[in-house]
Structures are given as C-alpha cells and as structure tokens.
N, C-alpha and C. Protein backbone atom coordinates (compact mmCIF):
# COMPACT_ATOMS: atom_id res chain seq x y z
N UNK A 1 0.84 -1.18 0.00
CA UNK A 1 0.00 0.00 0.00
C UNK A 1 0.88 1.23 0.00
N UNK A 2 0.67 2.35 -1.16
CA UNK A 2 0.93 3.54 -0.81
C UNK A 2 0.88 4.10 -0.03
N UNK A 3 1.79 4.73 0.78
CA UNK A 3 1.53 5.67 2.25
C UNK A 3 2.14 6.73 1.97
N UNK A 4 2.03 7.93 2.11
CA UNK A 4 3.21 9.23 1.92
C UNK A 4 3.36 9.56 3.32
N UNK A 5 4.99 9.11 3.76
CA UNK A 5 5.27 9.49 5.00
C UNK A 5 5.18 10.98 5.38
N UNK A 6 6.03 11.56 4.00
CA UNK A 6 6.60 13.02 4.78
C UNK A 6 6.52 13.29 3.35
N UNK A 7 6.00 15.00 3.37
CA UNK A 7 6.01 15.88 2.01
C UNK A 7 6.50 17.42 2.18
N UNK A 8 7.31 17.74 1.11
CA UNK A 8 7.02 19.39 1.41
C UNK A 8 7.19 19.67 0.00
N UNK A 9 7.54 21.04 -0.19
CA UNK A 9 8.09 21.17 -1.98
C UNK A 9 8.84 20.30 -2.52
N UNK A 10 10.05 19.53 -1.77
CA UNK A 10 11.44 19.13 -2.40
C UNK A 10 11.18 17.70 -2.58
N UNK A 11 11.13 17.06 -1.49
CA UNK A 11 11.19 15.78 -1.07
C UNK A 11 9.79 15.12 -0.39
N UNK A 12 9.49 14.05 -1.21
CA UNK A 12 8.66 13.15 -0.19
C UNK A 12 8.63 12.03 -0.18
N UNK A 13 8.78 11.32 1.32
CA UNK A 13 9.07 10.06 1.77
C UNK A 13 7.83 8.85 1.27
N UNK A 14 7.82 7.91 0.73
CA UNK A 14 6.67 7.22 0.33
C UNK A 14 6.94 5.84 0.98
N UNK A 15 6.13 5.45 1.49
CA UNK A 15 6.23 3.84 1.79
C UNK A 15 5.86 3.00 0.78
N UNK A 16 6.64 1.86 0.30
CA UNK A 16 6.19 0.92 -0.92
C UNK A 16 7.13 -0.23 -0.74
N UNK A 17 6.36 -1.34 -1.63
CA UNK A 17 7.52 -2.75 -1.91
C UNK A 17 8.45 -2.40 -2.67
N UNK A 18 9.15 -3.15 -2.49
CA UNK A 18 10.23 -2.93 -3.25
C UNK A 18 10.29 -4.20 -4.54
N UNK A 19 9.79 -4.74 -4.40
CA UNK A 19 9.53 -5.38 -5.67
C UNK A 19 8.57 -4.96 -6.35
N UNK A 20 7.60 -3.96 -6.13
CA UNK A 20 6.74 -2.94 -6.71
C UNK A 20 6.58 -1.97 -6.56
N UNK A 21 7.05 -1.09 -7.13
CA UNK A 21 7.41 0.23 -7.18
C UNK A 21 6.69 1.04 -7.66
N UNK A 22 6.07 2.39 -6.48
CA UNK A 22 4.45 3.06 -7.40
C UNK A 22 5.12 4.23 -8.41
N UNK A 23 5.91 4.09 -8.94
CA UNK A 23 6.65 5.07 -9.81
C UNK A 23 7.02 5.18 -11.15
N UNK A 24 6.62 5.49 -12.53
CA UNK A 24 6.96 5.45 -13.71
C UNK A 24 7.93 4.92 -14.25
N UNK A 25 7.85 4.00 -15.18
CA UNK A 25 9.17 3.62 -15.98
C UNK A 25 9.68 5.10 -16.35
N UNK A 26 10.65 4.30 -15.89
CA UNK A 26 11.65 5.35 -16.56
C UNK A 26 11.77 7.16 -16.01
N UNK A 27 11.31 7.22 -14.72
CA UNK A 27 10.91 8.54 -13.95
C UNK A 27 12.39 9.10 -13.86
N UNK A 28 13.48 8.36 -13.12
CA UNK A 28 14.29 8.76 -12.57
C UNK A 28 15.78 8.97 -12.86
N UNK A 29 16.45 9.86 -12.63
CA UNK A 29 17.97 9.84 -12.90
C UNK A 29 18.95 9.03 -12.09
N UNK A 30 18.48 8.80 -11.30
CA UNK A 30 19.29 7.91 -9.74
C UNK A 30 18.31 7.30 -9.14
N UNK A 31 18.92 5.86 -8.30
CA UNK A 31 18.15 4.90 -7.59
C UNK A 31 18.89 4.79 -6.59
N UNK A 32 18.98 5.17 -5.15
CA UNK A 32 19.63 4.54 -4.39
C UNK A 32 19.25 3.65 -3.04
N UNK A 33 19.99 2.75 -3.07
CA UNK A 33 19.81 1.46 -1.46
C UNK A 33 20.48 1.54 -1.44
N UNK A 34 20.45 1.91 0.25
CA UNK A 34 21.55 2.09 1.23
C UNK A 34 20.87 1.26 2.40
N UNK A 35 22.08 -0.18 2.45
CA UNK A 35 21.86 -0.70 3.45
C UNK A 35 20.59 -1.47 3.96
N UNK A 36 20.13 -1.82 2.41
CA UNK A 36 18.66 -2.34 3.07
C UNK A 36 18.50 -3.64 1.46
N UNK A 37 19.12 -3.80 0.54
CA UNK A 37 19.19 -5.22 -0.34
C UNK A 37 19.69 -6.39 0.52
N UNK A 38 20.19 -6.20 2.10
CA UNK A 38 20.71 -7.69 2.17
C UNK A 38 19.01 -7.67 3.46
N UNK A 39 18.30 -7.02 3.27
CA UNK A 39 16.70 -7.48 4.11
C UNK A 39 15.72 -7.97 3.16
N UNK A 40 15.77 -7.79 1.73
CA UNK A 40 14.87 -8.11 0.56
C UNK A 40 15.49 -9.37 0.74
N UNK A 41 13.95 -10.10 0.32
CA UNK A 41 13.82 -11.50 0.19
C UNK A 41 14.13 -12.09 -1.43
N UNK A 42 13.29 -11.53 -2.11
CA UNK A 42 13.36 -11.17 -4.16
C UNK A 42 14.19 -9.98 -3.92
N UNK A 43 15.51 -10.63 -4.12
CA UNK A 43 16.47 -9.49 -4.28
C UNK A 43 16.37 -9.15 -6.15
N UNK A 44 15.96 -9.90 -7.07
CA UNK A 44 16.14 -9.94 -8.41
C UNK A 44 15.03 -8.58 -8.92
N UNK A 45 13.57 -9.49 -7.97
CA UNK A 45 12.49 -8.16 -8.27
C UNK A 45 12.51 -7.00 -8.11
N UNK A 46 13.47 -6.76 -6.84
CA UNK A 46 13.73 -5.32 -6.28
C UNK A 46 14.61 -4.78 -7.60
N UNK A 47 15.66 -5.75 -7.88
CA UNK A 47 16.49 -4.82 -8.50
C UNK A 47 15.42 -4.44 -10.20
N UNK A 48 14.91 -5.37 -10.17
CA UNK A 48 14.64 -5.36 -11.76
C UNK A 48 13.68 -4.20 -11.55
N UNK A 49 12.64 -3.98 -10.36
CA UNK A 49 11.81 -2.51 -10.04
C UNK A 49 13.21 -1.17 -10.05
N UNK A 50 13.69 -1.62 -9.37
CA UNK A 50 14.71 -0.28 -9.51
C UNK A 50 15.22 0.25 -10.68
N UNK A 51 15.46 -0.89 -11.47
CA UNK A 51 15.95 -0.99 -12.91
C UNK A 51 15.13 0.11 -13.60
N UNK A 52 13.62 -0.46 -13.38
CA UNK A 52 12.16 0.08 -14.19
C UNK A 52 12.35 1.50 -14.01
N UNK A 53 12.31 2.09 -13.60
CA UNK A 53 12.16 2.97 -12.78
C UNK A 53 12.93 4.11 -12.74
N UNK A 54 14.26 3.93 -13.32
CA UNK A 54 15.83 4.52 -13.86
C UNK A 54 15.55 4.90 -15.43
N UNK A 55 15.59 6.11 -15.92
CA UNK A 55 15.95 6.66 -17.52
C UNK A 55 17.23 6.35 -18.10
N UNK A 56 16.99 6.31 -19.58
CA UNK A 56 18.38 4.88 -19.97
C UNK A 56 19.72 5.77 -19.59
N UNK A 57 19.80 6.73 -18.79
CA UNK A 57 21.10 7.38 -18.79
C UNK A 57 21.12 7.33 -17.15
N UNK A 58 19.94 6.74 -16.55
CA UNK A 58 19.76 6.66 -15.16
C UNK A 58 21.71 5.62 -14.34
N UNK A 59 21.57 5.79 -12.84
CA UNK A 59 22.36 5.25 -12.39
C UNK A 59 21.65 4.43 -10.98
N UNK A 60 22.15 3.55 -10.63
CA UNK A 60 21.87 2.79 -9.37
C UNK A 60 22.98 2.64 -8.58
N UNK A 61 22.51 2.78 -7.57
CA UNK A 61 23.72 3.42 -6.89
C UNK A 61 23.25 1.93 -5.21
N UNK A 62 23.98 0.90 -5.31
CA UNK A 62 23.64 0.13 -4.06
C UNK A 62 25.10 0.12 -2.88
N UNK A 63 24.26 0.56 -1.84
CA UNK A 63 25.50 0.58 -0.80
C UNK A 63 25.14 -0.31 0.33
N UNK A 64 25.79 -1.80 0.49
CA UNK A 64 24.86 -3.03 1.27
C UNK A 64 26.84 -3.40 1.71
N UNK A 65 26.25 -4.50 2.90
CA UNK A 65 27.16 -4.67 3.55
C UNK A 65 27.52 -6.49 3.10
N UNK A 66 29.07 -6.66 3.21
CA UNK A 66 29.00 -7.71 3.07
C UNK A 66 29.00 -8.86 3.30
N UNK A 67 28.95 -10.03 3.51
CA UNK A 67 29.12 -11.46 4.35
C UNK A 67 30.77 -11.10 5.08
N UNK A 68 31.46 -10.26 4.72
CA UNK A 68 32.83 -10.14 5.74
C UNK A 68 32.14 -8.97 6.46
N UNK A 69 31.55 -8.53 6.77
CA UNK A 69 31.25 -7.41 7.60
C UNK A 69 30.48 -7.67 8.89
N UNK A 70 29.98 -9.06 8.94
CA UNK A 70 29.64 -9.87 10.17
C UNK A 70 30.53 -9.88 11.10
N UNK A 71 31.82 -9.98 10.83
CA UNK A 71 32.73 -10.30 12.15
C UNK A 71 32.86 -8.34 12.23
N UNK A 72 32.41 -7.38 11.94
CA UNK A 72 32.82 -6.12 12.44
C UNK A 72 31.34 -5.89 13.13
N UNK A 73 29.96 -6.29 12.65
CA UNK A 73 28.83 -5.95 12.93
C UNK A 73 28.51 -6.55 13.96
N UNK A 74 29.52 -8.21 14.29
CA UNK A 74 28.89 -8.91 15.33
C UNK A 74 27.29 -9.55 15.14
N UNK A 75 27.37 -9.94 13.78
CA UNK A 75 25.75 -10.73 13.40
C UNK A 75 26.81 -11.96 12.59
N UNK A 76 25.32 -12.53 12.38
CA UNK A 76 25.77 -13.86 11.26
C UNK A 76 25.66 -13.60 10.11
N UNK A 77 26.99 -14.52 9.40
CA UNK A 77 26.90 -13.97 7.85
C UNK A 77 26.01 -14.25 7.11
N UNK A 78 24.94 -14.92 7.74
CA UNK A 78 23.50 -15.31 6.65
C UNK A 78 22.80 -13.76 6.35
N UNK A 79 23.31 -12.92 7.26
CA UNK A 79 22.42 -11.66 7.44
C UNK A 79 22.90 -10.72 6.51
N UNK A 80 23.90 -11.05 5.86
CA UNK A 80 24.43 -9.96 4.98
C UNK A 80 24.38 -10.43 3.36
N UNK A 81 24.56 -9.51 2.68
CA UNK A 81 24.17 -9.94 1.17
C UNK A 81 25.87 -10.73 0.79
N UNK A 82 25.47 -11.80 -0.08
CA UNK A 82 26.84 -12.76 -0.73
C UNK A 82 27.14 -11.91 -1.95
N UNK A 83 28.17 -11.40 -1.89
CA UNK A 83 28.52 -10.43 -3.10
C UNK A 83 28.19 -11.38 -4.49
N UNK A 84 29.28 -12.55 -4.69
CA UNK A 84 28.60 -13.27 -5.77
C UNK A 84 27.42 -13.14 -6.19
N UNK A 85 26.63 -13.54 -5.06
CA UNK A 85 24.85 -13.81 -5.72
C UNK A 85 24.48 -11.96 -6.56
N UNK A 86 24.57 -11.07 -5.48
CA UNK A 86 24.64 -9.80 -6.07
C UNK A 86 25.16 -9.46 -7.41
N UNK A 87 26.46 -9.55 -7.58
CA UNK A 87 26.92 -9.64 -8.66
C UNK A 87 26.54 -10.64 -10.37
N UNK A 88 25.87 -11.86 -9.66
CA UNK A 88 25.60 -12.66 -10.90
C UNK A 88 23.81 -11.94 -10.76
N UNK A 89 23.52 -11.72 -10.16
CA UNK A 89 21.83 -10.70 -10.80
C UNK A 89 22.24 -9.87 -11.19
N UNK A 90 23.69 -8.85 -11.15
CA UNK A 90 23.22 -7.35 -12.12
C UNK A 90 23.96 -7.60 -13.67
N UNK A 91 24.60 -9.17 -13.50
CA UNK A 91 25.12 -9.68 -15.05
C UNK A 91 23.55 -10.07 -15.83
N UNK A 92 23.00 -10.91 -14.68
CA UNK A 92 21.78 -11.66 -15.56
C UNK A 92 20.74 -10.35 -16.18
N UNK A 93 20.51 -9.08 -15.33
CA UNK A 93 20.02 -8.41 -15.77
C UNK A 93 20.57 -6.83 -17.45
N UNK A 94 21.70 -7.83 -17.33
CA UNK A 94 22.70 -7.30 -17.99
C UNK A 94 22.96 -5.38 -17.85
N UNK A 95 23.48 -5.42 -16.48
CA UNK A 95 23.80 -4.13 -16.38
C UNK A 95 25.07 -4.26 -16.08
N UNK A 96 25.50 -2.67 -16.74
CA UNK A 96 26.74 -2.23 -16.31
C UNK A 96 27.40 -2.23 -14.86
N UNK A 97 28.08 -2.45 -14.36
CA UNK A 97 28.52 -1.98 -13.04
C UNK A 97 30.06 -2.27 -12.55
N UNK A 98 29.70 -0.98 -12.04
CA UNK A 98 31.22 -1.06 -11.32
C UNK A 98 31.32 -1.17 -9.43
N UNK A 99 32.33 -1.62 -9.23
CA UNK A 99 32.42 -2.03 -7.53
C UNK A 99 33.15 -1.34 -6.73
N UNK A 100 33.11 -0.72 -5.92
CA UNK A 100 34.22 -0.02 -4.72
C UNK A 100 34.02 -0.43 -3.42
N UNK A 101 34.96 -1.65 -3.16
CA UNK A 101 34.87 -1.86 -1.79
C UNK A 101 35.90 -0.84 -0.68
N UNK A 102 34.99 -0.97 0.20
CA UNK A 102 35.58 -0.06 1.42
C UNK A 102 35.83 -1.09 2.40
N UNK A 103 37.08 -0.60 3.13
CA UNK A 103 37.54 -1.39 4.40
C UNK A 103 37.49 -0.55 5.83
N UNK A 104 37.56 -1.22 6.73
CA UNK A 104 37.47 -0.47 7.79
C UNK A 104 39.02 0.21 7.99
C-alpha cells in the first residue's frame, strides 16, 4: 500500500515494496539502497523494479554490507548480502557496473 510518509516542496518520503514500485518507468535519474538489499527477500524483483524505474542514462547506486562485515557488525553472515549472488543478478540483468569496496 501507498503511504506518503513526509512531504514538502522538495522531497517526499513514500512507503512501498520494493519489488513494486508506485513510480513510472523510466521517472528517474538515480536509484539509491543504502543498506537495506541484504533485508529483501526477491532481491532480483527489487532490483529489476529499480531498474524500471531509472531513464536509460539513469544510475543505481547500491551501498549493502557484506558477508565479511559480520565479524565487524557482530551478526551472522547469513544476514548480509553474498557479493557473488549480487553480482551474478546485475550480469543476468545485464547491467553495467562497477564495484568499490571499502575497508574499515
């Protein structure tokens, strides 16, 4: 269900799935997740909504933590996204991408 958290002129917060997205093909110049693809269950649907959703000059921008970031977070590595699996969905969806890992 649509909810609009927060509105003013600039910005407004919307609640939605993320494997369904209440927003136009093709609306946007940027997509960003931060820290919230290793809680999606259909990580493929999310991305392929995010995909939708991006103009062909659009960018996606995902910032998620990784199965080594358990021993700094103090959780189990089931809880964090497997870069592989990540990586072989944005081949299958055949997108571009590039990677920058950060270390502590």
């Amino acid at each position: 269900m649509l909810k609009e958290k927060y509105s003013d002129n600039q910005i407004a917060l919307i609640a939605s799935v993320s494997e369904s997205l209440p927003f136009k093909e093709g609306f946007y110049d940027i997509v960003f997740s931060v820290m919230s693809l290793h809680h999606i269950e259909k990580i493929e649907a999310a991305l392929n909504e995010m995909v939708r959703v991006l103009n062909n000059n659009g960018k996606l921008v995902v910032i998620d933590w990784t199965q080594e970031a358990s021993n700094l977070m103090n959780q189990p590595p089931s809880h964090f996204l497997p870069f592989n699996i990540f990586e072989g969905l944005l081949s299958k969806l055949y997108l571009n991408y590039q990677v920058k890992e950060y270390s502590t």
